[in-house]
Protein backbone atom coordinates (compact mmCIF):
# COMPACT_ATOMS: atom_id res chain seq x y z
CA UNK A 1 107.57 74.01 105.54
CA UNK A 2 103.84 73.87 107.61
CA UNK A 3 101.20 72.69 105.33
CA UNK A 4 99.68 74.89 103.70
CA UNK A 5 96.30 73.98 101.60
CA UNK A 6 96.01 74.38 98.12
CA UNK A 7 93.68 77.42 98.20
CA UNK A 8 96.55 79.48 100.47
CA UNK A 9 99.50 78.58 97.96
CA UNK A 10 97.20 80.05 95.34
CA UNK A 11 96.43 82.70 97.57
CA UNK A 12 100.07 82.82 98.50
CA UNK A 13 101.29 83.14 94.76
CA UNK A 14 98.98 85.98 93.69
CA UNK A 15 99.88 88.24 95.78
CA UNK A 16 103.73 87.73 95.18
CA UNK A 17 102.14 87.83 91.36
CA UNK A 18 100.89 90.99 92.15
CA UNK A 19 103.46 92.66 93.72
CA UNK A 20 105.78 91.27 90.41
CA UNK A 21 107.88 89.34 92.92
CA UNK A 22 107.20 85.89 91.11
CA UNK A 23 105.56 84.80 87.84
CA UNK A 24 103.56 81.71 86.49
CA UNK A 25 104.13 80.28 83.90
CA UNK A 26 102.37 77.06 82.51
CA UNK A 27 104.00 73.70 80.79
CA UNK A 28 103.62 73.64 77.37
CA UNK A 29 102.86 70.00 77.80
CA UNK A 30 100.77 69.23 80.45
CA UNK A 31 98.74 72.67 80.88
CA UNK A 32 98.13 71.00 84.69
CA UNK A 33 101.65 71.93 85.81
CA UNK A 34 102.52 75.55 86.62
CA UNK A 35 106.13 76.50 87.31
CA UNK A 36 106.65 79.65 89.72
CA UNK A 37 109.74 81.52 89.39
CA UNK A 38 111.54 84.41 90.80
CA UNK A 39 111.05 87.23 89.10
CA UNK A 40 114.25 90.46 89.21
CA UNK A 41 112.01 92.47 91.40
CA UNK A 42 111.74 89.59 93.53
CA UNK A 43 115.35 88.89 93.67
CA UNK A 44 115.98 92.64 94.73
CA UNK A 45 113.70 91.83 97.53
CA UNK A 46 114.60 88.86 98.59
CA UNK A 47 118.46 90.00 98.54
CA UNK A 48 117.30 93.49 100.07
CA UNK A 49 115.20 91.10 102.92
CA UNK A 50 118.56 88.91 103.77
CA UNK A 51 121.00 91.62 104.63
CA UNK A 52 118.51 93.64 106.41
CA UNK A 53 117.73 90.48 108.63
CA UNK A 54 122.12 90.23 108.82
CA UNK A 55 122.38 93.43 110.20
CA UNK A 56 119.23 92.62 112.85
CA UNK A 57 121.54 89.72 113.68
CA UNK A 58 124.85 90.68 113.83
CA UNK A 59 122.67 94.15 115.86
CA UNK A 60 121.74 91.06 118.54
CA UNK A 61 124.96 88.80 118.52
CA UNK A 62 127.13 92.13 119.51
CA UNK A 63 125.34 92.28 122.80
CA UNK A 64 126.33 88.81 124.08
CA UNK A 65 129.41 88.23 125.65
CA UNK A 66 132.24 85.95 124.60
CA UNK A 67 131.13 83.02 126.81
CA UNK A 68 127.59 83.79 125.77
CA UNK A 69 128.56 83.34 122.08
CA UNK A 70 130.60 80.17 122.83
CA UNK A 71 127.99 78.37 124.36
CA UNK A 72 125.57 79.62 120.87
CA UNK A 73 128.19 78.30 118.77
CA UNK A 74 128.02 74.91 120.82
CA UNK A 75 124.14 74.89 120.65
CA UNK A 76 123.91 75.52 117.30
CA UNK A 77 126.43 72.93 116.50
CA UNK A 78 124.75 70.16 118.30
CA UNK A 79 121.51 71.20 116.89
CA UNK A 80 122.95 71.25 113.04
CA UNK A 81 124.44 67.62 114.32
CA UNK A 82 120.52 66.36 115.23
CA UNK A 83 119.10 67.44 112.20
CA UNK A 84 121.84 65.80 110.07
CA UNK A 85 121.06 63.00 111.70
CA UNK A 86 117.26 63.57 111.28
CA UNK A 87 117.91 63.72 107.33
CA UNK A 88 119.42 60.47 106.94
């Protein structure tokens, strides 16, 4: 992920707050730390957000040809190769 600053995390996580898509919630021990999780709404969207952007993609791949797909396949394949390699 880019960085982002503190003050546009913050600003980042209210508004999912606010729109009930994630919740705070602080450490009982150390009243520094604040976990962020998922709430159901957000779920719903997130799930809702990742077959709508399926659909856009499989809308996309349909109008490639065969040999246009092949050589996708063989890009993305190197490219999943480099990174691998990247990560070690």
């Amino acid at each position: 992920m880019l960085f982002r600053s503190p003050s546009a995390i913050t600003a980042m996580i209210d508004r999912l707050e606010q729109n009930n898509y994630a919740e705070r919630q602080r450490d009982e021990k150390d009243r520094r730390v604040v976990f962020i999780r998922i709430s159901k709404e957000g779920r719903k969207v997130l799930k809702q957000a990742g077959e709508k952007r399926k659909e856009i993609l499989i809308h996309y791949l349909q109008q490639l040809e065969e040999d246009e797909i092949t050589a996708l396949i063989a890009i993305n394949e190197k490219l999943a190769h480099i990174i691998s390699k990247t990560d070690q």
